[in-house]
Protein backbone atom coordinates (compact mmCIF):
# COMPACT_ATOMS: atom_id res chain seq x y z
CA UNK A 1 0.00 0.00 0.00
CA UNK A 2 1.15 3.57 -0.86
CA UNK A 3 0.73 6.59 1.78
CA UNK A 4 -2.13 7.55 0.15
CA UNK A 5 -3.88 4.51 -0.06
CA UNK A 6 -3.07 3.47 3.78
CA UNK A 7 -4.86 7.36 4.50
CA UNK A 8 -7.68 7.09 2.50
CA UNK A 9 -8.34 3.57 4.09
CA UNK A 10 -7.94 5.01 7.42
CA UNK A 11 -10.02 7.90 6.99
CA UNK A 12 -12.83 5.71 5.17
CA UNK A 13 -12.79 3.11 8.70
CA UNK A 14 -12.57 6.34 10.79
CA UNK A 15 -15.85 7.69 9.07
CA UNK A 16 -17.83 4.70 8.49
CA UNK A 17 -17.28 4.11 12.44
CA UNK A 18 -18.39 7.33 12.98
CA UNK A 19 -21.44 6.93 10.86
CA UNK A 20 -22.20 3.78 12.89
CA UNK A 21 -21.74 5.33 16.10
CA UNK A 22 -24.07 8.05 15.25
CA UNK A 23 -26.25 5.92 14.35
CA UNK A 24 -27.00 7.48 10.51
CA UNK A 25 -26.86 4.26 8.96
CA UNK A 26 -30.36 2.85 10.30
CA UNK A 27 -31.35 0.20 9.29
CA UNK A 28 -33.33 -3.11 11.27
CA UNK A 29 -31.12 -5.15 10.89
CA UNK A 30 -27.74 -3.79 12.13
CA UNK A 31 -28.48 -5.29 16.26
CA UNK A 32 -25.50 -5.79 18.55
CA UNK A 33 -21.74 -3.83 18.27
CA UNK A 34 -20.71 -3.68 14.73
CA UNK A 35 -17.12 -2.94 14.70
CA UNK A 36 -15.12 -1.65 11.46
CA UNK A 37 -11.75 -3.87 12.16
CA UNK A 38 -9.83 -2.79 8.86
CA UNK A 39 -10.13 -1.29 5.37
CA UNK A 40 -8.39 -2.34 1.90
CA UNK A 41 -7.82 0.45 -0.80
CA UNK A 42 -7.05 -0.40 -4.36
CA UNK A 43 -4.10 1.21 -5.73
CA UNK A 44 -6.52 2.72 -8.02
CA UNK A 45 -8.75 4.26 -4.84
CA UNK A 46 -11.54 2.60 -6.95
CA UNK A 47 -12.31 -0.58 -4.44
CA UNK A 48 -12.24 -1.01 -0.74
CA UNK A 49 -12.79 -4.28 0.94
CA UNK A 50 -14.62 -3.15 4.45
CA UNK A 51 -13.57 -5.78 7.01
CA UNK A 52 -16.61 -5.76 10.18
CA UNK A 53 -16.95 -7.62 13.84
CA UNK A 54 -20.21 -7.90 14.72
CA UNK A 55 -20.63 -8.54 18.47
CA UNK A 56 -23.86 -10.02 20.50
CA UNK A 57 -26.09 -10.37 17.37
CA UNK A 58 -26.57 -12.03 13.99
CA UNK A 59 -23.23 -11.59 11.85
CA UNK A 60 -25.00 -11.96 8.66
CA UNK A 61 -28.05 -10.16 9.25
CA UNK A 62 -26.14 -7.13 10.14
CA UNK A 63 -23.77 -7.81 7.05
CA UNK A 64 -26.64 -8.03 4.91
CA UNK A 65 -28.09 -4.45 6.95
CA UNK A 66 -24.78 -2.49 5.38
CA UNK A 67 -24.75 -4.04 2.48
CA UNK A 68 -27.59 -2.63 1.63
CA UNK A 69 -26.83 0.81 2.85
CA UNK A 70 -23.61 0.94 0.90
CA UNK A 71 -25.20 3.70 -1.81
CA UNK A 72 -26.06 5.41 1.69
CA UNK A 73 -22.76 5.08 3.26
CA UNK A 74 -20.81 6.02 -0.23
CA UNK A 75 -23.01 9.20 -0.75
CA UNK A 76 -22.14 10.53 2.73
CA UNK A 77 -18.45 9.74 2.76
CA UNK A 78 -17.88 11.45 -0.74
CA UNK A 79 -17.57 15.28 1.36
CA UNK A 80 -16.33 13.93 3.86
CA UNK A 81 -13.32 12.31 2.29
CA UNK A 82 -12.71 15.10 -0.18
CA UNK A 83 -12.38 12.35 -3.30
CA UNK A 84 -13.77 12.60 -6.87
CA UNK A 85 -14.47 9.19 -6.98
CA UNK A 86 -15.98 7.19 -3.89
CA UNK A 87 -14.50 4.06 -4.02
CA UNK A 88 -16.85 1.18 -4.47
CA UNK A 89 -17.62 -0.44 -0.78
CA UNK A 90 -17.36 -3.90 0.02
CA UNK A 91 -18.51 -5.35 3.42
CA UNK A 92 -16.60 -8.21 4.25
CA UNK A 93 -16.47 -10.17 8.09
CA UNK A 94 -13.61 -9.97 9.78
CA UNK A 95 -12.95 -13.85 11.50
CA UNK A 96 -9.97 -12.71 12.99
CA UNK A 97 -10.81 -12.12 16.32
CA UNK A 98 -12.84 -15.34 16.51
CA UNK A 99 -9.58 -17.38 15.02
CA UNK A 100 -7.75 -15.23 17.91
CA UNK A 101 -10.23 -16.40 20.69
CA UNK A 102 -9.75 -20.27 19.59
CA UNK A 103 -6.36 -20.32 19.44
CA UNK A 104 -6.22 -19.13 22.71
CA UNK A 105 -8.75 -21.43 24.19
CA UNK A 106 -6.35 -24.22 22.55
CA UNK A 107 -3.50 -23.02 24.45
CA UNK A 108 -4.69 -22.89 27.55
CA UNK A 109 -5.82 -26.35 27.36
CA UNK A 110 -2.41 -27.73 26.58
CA UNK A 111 -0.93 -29.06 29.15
CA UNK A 112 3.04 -27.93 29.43
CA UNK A 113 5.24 -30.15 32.38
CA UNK A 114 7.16 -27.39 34.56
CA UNK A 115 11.13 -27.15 33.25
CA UNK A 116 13.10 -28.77 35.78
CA UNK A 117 16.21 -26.24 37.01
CA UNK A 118 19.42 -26.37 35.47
CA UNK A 119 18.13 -28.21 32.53
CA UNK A 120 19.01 -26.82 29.24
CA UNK A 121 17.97 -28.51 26.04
């Protein structure tokens, strides 16, 4: 990723986030925390691959809920990002913190003998 692109991706998490915490994007079907994890930019700045965590609700349903608002969500972040072109939105889950949680949970089930002293191997 250039400079650019890496700013224009933060800026386009920054005010999506925003949007959700001000709750402009409303729509039924966005229930629970809906977290915007990370953002892609094409070298282009014509794509951007939206990752989302959706907490204590339906994952999909609330995928499905900005999916649909994406013309919504493009048309407001087109002044506020200062760009000629919007890039084109693409909501996509973010597993990571659910692969994160399970490796953990195998971890700490592994049971590891205490190193005896002096023993070097």
């Amino acid at each position: 990723m250039t400079v650019r692109t890496e700013r224009v991706a933060t800026r386009i998490r920054e005010e999506i986030a925003r949007m959700l915490g001000r709750e402009e994007v409303r729509d039924p079907r966005l229930t629970g925390m809906v977290s915007i994890t990370g953002v892609e930019v094409s070298r282009d700045l014509r794509h951007a691959r939206v990752f989302v965590t959706v907490m204590g609700s339906d994952p999909e349903a609330s995928l499905s809920g900005l999916r649909h608002a994406t013309g919504f969500i493009r048309s407001r972040l087109g002044p506020r990002l200062g760009l000629r072109l919007v890039p084109e939105l693409v909501f996509e889950a973010d597993h990571s913190l659910a692969y994160g949680n399970r490796m953990n949970e195998l971890l700490n089930r592994l049971e590891i003998p205490p190193a005896e002293e002096g023993v070097v191997e």
